[in-house]
N, C-alpha and C. Protein backbone atom coordinates (compact mmCIF):
# COMPACT_ATOMS: atom_id res chain seq x y z
N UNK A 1 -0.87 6.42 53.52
CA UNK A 1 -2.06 6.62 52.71
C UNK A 1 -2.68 7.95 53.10
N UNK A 2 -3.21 8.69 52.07
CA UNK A 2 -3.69 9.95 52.73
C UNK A 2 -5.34 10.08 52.85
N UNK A 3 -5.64 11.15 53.38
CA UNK A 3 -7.03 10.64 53.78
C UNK A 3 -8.01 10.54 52.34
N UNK A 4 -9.14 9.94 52.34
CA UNK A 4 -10.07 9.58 51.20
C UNK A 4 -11.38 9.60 51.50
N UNK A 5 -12.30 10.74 50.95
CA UNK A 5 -13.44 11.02 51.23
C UNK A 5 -14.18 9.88 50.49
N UNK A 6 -14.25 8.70 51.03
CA UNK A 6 -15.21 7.59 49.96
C UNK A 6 -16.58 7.93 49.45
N UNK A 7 -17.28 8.95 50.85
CA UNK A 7 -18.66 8.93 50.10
C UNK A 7 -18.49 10.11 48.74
N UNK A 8 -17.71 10.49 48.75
CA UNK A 8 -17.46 11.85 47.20
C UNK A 8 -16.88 10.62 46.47
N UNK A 9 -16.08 9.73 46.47
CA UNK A 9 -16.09 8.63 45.22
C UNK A 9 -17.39 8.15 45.07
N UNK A 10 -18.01 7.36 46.17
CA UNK A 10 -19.23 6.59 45.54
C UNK A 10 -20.03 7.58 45.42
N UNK A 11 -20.90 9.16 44.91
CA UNK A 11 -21.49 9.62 45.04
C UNK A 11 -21.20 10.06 43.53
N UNK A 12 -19.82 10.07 43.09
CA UNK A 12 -19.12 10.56 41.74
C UNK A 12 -19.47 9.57 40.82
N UNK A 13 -19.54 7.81 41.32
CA UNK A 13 -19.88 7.33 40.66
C UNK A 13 -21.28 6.15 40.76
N UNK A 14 -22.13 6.71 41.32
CA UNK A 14 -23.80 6.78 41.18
C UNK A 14 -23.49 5.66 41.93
N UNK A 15 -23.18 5.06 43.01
CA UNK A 15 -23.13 3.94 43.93
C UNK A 15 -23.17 3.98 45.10
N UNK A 16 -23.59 5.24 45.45
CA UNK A 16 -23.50 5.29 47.03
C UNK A 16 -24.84 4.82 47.66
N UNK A 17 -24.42 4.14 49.00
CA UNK A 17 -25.44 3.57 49.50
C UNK A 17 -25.48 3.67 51.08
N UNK A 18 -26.63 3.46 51.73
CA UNK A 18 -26.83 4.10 53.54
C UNK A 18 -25.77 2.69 53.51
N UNK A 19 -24.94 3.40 54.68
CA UNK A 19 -23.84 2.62 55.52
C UNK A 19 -23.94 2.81 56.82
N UNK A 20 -23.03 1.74 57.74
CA UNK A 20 -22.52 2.23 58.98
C UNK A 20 -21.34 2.39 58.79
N UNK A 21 -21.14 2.91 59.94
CA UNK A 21 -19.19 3.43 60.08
C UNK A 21 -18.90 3.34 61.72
N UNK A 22 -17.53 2.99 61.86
CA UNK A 22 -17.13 2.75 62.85
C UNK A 22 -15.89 3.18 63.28
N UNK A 23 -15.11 3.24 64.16
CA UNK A 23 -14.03 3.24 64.54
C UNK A 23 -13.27 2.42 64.71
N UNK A 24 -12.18 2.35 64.00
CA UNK A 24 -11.41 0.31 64.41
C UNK A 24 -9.72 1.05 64.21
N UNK A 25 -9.09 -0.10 63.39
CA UNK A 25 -7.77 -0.44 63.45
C UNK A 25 -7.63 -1.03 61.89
N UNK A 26 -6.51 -1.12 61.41
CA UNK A 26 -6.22 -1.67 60.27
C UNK A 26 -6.22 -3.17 60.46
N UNK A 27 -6.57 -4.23 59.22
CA UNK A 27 -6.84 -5.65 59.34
C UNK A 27 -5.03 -6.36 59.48
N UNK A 28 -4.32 -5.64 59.02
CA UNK A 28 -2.93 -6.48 58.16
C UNK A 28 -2.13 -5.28 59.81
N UNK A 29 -0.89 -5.91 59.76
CA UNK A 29 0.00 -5.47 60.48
C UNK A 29 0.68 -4.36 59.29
N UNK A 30 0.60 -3.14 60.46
CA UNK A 30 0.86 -3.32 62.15
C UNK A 30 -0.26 -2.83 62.70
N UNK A 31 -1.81 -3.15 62.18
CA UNK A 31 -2.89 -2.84 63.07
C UNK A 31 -3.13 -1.64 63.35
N UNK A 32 -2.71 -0.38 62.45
CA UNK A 32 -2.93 0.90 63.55
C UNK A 32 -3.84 1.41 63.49
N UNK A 33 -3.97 1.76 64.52
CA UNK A 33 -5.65 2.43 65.39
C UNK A 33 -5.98 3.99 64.33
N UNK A 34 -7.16 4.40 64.40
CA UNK A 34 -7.60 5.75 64.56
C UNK A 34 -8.04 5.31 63.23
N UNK A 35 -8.94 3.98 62.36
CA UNK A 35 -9.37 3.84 61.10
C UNK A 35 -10.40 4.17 61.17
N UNK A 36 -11.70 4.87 60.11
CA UNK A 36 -12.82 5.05 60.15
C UNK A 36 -13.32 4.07 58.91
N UNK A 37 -13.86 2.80 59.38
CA UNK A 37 -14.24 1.92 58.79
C UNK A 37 -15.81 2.35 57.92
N UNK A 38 -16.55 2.38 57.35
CA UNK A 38 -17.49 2.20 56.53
C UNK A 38 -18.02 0.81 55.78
N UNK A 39 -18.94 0.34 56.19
CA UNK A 39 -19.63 -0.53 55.68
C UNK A 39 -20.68 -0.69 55.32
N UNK A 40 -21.33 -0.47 53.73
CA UNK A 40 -22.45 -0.61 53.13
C UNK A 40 -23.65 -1.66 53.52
N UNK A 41 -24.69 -1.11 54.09
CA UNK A 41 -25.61 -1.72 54.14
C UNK A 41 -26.30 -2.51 53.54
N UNK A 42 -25.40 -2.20 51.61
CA UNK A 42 -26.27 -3.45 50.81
C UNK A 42 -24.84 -3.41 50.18
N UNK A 43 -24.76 -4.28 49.13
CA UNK A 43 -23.70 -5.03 48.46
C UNK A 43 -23.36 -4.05 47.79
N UNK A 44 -22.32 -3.62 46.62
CA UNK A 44 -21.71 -2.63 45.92
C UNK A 44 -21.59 -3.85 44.87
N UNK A 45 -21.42 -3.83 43.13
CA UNK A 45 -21.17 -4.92 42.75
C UNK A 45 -19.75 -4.33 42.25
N UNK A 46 -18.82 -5.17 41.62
CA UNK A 46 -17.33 -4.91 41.32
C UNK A 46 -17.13 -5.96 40.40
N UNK A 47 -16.20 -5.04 39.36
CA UNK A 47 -16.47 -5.74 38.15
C UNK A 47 -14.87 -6.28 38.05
N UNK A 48 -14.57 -7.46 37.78
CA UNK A 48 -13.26 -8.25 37.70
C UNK A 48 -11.88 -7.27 37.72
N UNK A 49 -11.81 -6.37 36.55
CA UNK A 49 -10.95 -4.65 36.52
C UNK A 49 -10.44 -4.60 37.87
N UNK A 50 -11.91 -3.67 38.38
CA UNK A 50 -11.62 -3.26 39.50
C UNK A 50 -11.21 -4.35 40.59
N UNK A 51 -11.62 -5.47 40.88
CA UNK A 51 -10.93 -6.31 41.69
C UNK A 51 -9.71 -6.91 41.53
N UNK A 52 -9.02 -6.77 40.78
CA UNK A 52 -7.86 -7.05 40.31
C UNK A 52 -7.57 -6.08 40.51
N UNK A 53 -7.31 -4.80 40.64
CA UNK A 53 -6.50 -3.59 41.03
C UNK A 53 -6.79 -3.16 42.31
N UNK A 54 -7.73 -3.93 43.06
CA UNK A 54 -7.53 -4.28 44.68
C UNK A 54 -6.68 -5.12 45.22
N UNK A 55 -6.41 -6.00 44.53
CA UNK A 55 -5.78 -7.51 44.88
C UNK A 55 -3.91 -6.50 44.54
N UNK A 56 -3.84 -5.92 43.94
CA UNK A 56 -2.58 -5.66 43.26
C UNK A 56 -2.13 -4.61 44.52
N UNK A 57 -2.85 -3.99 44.89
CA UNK A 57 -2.77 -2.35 46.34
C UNK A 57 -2.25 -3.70 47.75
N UNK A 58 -3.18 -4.77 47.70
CA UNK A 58 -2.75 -5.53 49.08
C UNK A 58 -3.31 -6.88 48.73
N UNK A 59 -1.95 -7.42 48.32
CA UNK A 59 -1.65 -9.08 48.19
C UNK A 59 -1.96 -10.19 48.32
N UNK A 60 -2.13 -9.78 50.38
CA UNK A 60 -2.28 -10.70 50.87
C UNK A 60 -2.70 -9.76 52.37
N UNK A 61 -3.80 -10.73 53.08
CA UNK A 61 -4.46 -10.18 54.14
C UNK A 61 -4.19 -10.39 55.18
N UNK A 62 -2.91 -10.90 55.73
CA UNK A 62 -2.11 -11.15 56.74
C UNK A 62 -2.90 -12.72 57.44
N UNK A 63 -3.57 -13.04 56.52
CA UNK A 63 -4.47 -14.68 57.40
C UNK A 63 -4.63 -15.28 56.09
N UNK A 64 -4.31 -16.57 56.66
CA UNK A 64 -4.99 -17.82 55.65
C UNK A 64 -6.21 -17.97 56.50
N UNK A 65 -7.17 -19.07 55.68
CA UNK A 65 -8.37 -19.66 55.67
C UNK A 65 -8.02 -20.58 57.03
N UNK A 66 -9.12 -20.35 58.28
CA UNK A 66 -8.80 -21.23 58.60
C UNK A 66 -10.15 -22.05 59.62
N UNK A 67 -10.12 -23.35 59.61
CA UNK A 67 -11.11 -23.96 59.66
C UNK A 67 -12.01 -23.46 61.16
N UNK A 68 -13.18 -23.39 61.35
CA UNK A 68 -14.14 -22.84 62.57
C UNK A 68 -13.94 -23.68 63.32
N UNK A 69 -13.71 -23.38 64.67
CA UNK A 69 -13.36 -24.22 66.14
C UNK A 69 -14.69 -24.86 66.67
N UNK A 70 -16.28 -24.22 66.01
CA UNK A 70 -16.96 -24.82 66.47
C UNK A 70 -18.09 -24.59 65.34
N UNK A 71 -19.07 -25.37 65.54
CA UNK A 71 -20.46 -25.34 64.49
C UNK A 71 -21.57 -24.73 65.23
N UNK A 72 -22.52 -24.27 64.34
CA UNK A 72 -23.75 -23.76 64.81
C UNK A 72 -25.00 -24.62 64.24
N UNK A 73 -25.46 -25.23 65.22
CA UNK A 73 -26.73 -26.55 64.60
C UNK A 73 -28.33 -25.60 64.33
């Protein structure tokens, strides 16, 4: 994948919003390091289109659903 200036997309298309960003790793194998994560401080909305041509880029998220080991009362 090559690199992708996201805030020049969301800025191109009137949606940009204060975020944090971080340093991590990819979610799906093989995990590789050196990702610059971004995460919007408020919701972005996405219209069915576009989520369906997310779902089509990556399938499947390397995890099923799986039930919480413990509860919070």
């Amino acid at each position: 994948i090559n690199r992708f200036d996201f805030s020049s997309f969301l800025r191109a298309t009137g949606k940009f919003t204060p975020r944090c960003g971080y340093e991590g790793s990819l979610t799906t194998p093989p995990c590789t390091e050196g990702v610059t994560w971004n995460v919007a401080k408020t919701s972005v909305s996405l219209g069915l289109e576009q989520y369906d041509a997310l779902v089509e880029l990556e399938k499947f998220n390397a995890r099923y659903i799986q039930d919480r080991a413990s509860y919070i009362y």
